[in-house]
Protein backbone atom coordinates (compact mmCIF):
# COMPACT_ATOMS: atom_id res chain seq x y z
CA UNK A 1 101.91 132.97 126.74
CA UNK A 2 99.66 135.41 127.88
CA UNK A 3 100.46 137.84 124.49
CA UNK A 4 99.76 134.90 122.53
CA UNK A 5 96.60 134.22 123.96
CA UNK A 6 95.58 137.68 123.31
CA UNK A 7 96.47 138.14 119.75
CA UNK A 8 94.84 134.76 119.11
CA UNK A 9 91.53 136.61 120.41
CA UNK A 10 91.88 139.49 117.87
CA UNK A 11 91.16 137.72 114.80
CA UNK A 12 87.83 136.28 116.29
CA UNK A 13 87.17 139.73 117.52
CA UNK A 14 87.36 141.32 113.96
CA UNK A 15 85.03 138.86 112.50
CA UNK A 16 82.15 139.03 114.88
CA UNK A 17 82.10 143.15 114.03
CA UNK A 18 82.74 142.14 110.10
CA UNK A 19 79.85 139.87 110.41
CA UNK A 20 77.96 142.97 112.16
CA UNK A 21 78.77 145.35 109.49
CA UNK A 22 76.33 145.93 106.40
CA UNK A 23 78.12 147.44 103.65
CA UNK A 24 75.32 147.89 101.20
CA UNK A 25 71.83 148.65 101.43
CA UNK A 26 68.76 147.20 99.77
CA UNK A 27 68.92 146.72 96.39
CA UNK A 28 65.20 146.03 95.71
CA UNK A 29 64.27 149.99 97.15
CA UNK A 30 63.19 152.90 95.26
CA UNK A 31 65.52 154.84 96.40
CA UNK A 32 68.37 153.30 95.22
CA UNK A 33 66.68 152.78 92.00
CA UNK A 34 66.56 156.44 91.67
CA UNK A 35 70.14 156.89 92.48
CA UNK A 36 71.20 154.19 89.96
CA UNK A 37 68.72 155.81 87.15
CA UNK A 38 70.62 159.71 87.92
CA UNK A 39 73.77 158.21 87.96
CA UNK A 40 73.38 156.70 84.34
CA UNK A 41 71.95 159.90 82.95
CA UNK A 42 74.80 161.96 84.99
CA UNK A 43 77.00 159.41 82.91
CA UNK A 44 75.70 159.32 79.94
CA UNK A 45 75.44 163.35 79.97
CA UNK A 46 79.24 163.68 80.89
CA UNK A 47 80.09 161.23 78.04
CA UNK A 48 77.85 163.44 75.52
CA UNK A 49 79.61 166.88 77.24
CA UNK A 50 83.11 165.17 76.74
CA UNK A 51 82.68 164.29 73.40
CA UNK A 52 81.17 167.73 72.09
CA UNK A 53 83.82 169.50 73.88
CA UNK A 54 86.16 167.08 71.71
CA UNK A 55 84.67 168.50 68.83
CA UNK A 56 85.05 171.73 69.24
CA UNK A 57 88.62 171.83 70.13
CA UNK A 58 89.32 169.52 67.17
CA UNK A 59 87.59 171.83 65.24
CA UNK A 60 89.75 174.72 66.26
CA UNK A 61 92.33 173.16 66.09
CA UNK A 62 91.92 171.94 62.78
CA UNK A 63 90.87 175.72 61.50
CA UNK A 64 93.65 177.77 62.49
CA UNK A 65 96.03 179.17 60.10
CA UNK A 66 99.68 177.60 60.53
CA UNK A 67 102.12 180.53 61.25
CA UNK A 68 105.55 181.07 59.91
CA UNK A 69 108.10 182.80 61.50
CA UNK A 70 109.85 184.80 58.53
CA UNK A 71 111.82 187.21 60.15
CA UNK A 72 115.80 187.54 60.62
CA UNK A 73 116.75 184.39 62.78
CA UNK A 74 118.57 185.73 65.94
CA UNK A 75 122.71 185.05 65.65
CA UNK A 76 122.37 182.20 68.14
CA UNK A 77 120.35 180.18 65.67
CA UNK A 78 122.96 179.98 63.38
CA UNK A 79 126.27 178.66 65.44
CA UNK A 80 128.18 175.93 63.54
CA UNK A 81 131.23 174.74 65.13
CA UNK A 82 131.64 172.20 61.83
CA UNK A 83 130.31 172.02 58.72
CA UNK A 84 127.21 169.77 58.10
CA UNK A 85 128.82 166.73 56.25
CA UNK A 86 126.36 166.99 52.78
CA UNK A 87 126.51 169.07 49.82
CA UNK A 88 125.17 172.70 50.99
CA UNK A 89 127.11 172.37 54.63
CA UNK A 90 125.61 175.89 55.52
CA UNK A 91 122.38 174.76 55.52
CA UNK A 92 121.02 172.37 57.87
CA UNK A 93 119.48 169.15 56.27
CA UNK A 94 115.78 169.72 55.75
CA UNK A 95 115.61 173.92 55.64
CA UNK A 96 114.68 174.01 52.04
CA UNK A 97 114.17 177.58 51.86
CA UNK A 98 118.29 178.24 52.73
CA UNK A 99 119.31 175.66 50.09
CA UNK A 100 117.57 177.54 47.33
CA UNK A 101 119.33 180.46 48.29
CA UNK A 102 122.55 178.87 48.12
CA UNK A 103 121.61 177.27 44.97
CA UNK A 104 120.55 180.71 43.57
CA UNK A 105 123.46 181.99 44.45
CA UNK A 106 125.82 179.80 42.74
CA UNK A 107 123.72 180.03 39.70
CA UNK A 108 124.10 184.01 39.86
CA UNK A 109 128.33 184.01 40.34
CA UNK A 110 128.37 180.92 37.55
């Protein structure tokens, strides 16, 4: 009885220091005004930064040259434990530079 009576109390207790507490301060001062007025132009300059930054990684992106690898592939590359079940089976389905060796190829020994 005596618990209940005391966690009854708490509730009440927590309100009267809620009611105590001010969370904000005055909205009609000068000061916070001022803080409102940097915030927006710390804003607005992070949104200007962000985008020019944008730009200039889409623009190297966009300007670099796309590099091929051309040398020998490395024997692990080239495993095939079955054929490939289309017409070149040696070469796999969109490597257009092996099937026009194979095709070459066949021309030459025809």
């Amino acid at each position: 009885m005596a618990l209940r009576q005391a966690l009854n109390r708490i509730p009440r207790a927590l309100n009267s220091v809620k009611q105590q507490i001010r969370l904000h301060g005055d909205i009609n001062d000068p000061a916070h005004q001022q803080q409102v007025d940097l915030w927006i132009k710390i804003s607005y300059g992070m949104v200007g930064l962000s985008g020019a930054l944008g730009v200039y990684v889409m623009g190297k992106v966009l300007t670099e040259e796309h590099h091929h690898n051309d040398g020998p592939k490395p024997p692990y590359m080239h495993i095939r434990h079955k054929a490939f079940p289309f017409e070149i089976s040696e070469c796999a389905l969109f490597d257009t530079e092996c099937k026009a060796k194979v095709r070459a190829a066949k021309r030459a020994v025809a």
